[in-house]
C-alpha atoms as a PDB file:
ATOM      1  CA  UNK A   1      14.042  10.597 -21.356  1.00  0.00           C
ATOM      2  CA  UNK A   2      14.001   8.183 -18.293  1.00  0.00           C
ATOM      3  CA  UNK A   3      15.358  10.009 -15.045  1.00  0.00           C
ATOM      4  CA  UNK A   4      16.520   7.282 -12.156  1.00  0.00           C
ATOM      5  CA  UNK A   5      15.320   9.157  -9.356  1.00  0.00           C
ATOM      6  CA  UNK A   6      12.180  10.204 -10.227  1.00  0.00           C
ATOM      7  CA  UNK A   7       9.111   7.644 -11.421  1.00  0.00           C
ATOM      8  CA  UNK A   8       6.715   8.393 -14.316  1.00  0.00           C
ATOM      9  CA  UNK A   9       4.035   9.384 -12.587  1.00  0.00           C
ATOM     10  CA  UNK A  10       6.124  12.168 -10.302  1.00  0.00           C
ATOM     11  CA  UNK A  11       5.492  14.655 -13.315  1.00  0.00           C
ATOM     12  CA  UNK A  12       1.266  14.233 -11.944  1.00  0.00           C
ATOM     13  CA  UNK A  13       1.346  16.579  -8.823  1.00  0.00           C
ATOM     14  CA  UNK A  14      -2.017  14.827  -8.124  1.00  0.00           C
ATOM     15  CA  UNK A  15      -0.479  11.280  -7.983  1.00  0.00           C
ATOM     16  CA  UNK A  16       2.256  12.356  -5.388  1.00  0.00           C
ATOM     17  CA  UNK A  17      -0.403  13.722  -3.504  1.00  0.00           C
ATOM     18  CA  UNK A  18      -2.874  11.299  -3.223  1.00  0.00           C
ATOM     19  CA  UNK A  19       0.232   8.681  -2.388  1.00  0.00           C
ATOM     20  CA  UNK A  20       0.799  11.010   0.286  1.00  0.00           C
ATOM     21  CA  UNK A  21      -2.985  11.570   1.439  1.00  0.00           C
ATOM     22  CA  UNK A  22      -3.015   7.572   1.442  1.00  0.00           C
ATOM     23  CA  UNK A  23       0.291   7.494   3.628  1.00  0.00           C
ATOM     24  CA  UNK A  24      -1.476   9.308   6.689  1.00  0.00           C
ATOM     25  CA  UNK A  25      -4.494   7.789   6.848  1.00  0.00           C
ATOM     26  CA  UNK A  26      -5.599   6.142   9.876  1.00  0.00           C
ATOM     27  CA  UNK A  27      -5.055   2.123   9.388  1.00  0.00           C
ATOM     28  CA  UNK A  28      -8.248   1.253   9.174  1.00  0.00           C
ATOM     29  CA  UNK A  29      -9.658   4.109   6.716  1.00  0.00           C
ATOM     30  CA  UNK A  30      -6.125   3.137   5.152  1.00  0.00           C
ATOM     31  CA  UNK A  31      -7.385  -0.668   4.397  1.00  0.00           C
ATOM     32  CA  UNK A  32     -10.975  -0.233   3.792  1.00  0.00           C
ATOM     33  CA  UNK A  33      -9.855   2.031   1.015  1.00  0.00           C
ATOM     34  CA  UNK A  34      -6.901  -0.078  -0.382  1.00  0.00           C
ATOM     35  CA  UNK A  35      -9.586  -3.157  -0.836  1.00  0.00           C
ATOM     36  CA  UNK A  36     -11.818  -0.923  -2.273  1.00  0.00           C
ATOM     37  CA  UNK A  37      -9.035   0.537  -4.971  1.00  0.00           C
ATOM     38  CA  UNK A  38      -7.738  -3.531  -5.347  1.00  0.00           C
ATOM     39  CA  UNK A  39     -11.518  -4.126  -6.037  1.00  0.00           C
ATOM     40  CA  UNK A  40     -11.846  -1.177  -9.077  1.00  0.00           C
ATOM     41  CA  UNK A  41      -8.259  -2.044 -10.800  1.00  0.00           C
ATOM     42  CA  UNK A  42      -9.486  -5.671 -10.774  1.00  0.00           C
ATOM     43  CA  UNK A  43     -12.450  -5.046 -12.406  1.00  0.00           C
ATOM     44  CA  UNK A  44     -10.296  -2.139 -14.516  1.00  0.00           C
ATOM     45  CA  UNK A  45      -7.987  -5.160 -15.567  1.00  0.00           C
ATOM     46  CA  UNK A  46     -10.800  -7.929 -16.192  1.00  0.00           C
ATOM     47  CA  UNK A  47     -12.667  -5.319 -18.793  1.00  0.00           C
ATOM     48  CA  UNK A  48      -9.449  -5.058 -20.398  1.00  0.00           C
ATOM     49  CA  UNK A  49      -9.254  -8.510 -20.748  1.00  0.00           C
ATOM     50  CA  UNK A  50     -12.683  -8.553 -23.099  1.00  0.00           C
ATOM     51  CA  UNK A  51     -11.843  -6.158 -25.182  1.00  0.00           C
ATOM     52  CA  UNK A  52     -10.958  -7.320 -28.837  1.00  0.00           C
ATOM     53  CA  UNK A  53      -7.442  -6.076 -28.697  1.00  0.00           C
ATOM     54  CA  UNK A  54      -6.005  -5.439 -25.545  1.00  0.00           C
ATOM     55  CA  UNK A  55      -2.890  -3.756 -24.979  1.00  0.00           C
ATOM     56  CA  UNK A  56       0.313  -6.000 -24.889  1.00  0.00           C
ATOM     57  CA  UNK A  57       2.700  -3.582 -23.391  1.00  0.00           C
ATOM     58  CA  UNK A  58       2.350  -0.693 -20.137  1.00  0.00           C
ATOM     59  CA  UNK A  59       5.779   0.767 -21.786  1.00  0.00           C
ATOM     60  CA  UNK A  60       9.281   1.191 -21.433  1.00  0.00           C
ATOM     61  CA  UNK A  61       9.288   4.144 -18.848  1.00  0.00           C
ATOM     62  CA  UNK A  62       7.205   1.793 -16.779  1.00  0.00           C
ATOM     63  CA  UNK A  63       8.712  -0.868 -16.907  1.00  0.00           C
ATOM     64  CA  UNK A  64      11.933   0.485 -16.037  1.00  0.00           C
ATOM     65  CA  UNK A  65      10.204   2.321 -13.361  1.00  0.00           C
ATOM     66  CA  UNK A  66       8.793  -0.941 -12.028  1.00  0.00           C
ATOM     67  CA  UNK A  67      11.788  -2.306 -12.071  1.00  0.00           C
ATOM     68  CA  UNK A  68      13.881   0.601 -10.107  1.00  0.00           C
ATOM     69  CA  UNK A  69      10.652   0.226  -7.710  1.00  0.00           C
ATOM     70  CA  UNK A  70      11.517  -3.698  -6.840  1.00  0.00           C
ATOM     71  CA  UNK A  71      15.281  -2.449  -6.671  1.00  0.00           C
ATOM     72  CA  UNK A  72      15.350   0.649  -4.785  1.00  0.00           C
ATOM     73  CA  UNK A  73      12.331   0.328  -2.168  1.00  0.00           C
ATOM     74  CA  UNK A  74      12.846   3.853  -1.323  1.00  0.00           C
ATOM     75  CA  UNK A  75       8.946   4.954  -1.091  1.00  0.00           C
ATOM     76  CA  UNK A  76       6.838   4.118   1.952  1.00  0.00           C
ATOM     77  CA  UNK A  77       4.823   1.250  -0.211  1.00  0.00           C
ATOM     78  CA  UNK A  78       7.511   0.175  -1.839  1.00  0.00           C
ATOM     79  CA  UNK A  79       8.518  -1.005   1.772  1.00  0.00           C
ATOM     80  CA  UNK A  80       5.604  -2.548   2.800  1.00  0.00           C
ATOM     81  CA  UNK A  81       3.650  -5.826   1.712  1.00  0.00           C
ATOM     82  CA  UNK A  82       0.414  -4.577   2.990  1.00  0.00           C
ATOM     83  CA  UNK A  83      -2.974  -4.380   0.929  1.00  0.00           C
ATOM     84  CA  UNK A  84      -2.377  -0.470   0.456  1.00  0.00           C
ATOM     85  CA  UNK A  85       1.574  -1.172  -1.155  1.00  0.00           C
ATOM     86  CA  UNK A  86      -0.115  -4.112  -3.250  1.00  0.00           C
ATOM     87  CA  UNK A  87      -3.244  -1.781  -4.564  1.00  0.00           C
ATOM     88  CA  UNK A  88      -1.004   0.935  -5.364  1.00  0.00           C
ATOM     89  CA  UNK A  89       1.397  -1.204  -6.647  1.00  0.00           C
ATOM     90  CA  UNK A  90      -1.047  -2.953  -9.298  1.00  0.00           C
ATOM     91  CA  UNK A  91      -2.274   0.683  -9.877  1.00  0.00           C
ATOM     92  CA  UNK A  92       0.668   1.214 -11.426  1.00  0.00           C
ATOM     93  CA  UNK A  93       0.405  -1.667 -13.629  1.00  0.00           C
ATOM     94  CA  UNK A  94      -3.145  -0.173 -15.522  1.00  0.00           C
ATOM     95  CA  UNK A  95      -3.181   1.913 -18.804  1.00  0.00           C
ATOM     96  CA  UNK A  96      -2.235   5.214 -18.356  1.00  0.00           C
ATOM     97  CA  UNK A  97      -5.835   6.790 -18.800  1.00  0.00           C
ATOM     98  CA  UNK A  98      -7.085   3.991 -16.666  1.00  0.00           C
ATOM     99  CA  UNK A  99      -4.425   4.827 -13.687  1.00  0.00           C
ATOM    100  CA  UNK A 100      -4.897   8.966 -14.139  1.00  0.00           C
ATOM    101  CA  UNK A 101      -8.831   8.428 -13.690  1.00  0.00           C
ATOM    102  CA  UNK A 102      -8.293   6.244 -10.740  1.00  0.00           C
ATOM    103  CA  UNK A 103      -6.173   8.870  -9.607  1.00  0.00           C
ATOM    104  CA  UNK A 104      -8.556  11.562 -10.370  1.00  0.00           C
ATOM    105  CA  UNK A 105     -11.789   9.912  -8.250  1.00  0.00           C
ATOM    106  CA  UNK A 106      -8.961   9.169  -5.378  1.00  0.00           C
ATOM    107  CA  UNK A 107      -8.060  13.048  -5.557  1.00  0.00           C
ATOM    108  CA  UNK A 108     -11.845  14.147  -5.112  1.00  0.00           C
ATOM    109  CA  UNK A 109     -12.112  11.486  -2.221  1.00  0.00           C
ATOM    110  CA  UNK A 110      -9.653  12.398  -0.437  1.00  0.00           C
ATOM    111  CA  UNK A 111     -10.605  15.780  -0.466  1.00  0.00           C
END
């Protein structure tokens, strides 16, 4: 079941917190990390391009949730057009296993 106010990815305490690490940083840790994390989902997303079969759909929940992001704007990089809204926003975009890995190096990082 899809709940308005919260997005998929809420139910991954990790996720929140890493959005939340990434929030504080200084600016210029901030950037040098959101064009290294733009960097790794491109590459992420070109691999997925050579495979034989790649997936055709992220899925309904995400969509939607894409969608209520573009509408509601209500998180901090949902606000902002910077380089650290746009990687996190195209983090979103990845295969679920893809984004929760991501997730999981950012987590140990951030540490």
């Amino acid at each position: 079941m899809i709940t308005p106010k919260r997005r998929w990815y809420d139910s991954e305490s990790t996720a929140t917190e890493i959005f939340d690490k990434l929030h504080n940083l200084d600016e210029n840790t901030k950037n040098v990390l959101s064009a290294n994390l733009a960097e790794i989902i491109q590459q992420i997303k070109d691999l997925h391009k050579e495979e034989a079969e790649p997936e055709l759909s992220i899925g309904l929940e995400r969509v939607i949730g894409l969608y209520h992001q573009f509408q509601n704007r209500r998180r901090w990089y949902d606000q902002n057009d910077d380089e650290t809204a746009y990687a996190i926003k195209t983090l979103f975009t990845l295969p679920e296993q893809d984004f929760y890995n991501i997730v999981e190096g950012l987590s140990v990082s951030l540490k």
